[in-house]
Protein backbone atom coordinates (compact mmCIF):
# COMPACT_ATOMS: atom_id res chain seq x y z
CA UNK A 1 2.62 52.82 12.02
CA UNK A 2 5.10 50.16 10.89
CA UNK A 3 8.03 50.53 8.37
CA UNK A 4 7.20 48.71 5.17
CA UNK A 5 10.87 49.31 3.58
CA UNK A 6 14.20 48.03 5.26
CA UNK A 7 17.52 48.93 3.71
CA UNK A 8 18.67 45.57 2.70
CA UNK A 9 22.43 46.48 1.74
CA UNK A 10 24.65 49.69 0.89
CA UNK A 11 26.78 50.04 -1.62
CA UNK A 12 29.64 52.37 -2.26
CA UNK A 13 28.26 53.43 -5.82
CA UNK A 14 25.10 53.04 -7.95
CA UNK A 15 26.60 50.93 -10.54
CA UNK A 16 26.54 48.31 -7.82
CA UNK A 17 23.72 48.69 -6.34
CA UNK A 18 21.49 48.72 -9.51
CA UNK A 19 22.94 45.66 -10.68
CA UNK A 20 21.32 44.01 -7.19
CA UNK A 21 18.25 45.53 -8.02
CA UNK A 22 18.04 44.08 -11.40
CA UNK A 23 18.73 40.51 -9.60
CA UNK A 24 16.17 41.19 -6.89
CA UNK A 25 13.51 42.33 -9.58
CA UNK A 26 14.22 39.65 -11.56
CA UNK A 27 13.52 37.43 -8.41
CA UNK A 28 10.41 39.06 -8.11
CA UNK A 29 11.41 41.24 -5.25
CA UNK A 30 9.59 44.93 -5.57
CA UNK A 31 12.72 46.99 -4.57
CA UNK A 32 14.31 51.06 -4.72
CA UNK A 33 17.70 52.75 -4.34
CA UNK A 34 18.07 55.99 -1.87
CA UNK A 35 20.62 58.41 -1.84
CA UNK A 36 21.53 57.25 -5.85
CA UNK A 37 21.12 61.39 -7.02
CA UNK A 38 22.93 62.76 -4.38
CA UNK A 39 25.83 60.45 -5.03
CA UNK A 40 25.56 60.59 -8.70
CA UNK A 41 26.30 64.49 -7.92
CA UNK A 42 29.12 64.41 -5.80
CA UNK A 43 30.52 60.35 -5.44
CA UNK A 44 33.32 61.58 -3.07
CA UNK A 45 30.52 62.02 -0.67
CA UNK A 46 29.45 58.59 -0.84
CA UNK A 47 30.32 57.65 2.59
CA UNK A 48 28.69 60.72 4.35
CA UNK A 49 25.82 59.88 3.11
CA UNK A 50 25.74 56.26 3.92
CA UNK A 51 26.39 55.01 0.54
CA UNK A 52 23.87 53.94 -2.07
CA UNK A 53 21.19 52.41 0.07
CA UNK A 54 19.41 49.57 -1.52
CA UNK A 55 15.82 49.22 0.31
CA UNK A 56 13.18 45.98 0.00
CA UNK A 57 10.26 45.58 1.70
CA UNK A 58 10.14 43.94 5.27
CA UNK A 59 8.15 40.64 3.91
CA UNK A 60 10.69 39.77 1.01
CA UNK A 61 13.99 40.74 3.31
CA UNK A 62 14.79 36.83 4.55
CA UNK A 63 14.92 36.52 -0.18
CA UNK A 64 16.67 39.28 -0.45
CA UNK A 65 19.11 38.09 1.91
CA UNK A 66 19.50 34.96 0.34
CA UNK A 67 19.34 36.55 -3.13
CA UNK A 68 22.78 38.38 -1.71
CA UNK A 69 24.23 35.33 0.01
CA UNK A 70 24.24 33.60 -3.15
CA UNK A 71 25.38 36.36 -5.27
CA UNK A 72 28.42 37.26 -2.60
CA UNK A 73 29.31 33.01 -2.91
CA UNK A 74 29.47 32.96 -6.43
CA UNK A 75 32.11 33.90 -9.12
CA UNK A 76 31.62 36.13 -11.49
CA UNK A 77 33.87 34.48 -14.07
CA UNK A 78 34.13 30.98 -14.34
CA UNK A 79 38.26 30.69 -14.48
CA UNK A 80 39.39 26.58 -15.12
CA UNK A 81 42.57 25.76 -13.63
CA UNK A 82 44.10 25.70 -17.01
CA UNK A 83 43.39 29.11 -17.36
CA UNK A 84 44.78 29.99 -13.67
CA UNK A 85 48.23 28.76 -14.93
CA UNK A 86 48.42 30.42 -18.27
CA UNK A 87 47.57 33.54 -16.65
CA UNK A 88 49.89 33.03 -13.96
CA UNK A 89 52.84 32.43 -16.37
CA UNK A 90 51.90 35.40 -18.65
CA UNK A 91 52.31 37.45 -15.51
CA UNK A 92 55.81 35.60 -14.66
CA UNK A 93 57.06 36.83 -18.44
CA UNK A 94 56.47 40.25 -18.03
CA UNK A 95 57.47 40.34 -14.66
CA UNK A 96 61.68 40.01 -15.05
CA UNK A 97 62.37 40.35 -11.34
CA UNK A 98 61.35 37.58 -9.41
CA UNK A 99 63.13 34.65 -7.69
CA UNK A 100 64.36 31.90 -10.01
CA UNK A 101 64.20 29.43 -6.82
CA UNK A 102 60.49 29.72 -6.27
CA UNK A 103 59.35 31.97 -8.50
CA UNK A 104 57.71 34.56 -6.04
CA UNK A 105 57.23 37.99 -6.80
CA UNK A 106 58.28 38.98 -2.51
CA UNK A 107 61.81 39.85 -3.61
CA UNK A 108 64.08 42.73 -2.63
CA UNK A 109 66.83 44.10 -4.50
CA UNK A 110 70.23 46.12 -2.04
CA UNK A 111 70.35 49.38 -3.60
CA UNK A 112 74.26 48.90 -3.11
CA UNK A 113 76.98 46.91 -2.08
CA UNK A 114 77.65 47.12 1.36
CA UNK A 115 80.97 45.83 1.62
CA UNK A 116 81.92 48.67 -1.36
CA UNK A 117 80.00 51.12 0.42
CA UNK A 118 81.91 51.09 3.77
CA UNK A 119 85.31 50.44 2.25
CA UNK A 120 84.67 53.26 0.09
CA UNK A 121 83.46 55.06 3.43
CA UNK A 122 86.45 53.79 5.37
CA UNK A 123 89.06 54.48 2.53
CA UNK A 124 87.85 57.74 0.66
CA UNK A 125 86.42 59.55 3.54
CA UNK A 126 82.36 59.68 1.51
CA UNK A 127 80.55 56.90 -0.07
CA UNK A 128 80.62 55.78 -3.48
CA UNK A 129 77.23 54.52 -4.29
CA UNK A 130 77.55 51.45 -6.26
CA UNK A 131 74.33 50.55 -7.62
CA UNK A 132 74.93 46.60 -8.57
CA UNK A 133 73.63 45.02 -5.14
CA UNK A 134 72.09 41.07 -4.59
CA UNK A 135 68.41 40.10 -4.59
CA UNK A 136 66.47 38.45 -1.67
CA UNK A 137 63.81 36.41 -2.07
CA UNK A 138 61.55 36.74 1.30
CA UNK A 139 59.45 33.40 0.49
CA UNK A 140 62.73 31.37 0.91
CA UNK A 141 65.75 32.88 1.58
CA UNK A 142 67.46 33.04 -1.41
CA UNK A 143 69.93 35.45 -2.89
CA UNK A 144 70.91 36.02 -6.55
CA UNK A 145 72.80 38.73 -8.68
C-alpha cells in the first residue's frame, strides 16, 4: 500500500508551521500538522520529537515545494533604502560607543592603562587598576580615548 502523505517541512514550533498551512490551503493544497499537541505540551521537547511536522499529500508535494521556495525568497517587510538608513542612524544614537572613523559597532575598549599598570607594578610592588584605557576599532585600526 502506498503512502498518500509526505512530510513536506518541520518546523521548530506550531506558530510556524500553521502559518504554512494557511498559505498551502489557501493554494489549494489539502494539508495537516503532526506532533502540534505534543509540542504544544512540552515545546522544550520540540526537537525530540522531530519538530512540528507539516505533511501534504504526495501529488501536490512538487506545489508545496514551490509554495515554500517562494515564501523562504521573499521578505516579509518591504524595508526602502530610506528606511534602512534612518534605522541605521537611530541605532548609531543610542549606541555611544562606536568608532568615530567608520562608525562600526566591532570596537574594544583596554580595561586599563598598561603603561600605568606595570609602572604601578614595577614601582609599588601590586597594581593599581586604572580604569581610563583607549578604544580599538577592529574594522580599521583605529584608536581613540
Amino acid at each position: 500500500m502506498q503512502k498518500k502523505w509526505i512530510t513536506a517541512r518541520t518546523f521548530p514550533d506550531v506558530v510556524s508551521a500553521e502559518v504554512c498551512k494557511t498559505k498551502l490551503e489557501s493554494e489549494g493544497i489539502q494539508c495537516e500538522i503532526e506532533n502540534d499537541e505534543l509540542i504544544n505540551m512540552n515545546p522544550l521537547n520540540a526537537v525530540a520529537y522531530g519538530g512540528v511536522k507539516l505533511g501534504v499529500k504526495i501529488k501536490d508535494a512538487k506545489k508545496a515545494l514551490e509554495i515554500f521556495h517562494q515564501l523562504d525568497a521573499k521578505e516579509i517587510y518591504n524595508v526602502t533604502e530610506e528606511d534602512k538608513k534612518r534605522i541605521e542612524n537611530n541605532k548609531l544614537q543610542k549606541i555611544k560607543n562606536y568608532c568615530p572613523n567608520c562608525g562600526s559597532l566591532e570596537i574594544f575598549r583596554e580595561p586599563i592603562s598598561k603603561r600605568a599598570f606595570a609602572l604601578s607594578v614595577l614601582l609599588l610592588g601590586f597594581p593599581i587598576i586604572f580604569k581610563r584605557g583607549k578604544w580599538h576599532c577592529f574594522n580599521c585600526k583605529n584608536n581613540w580615548k
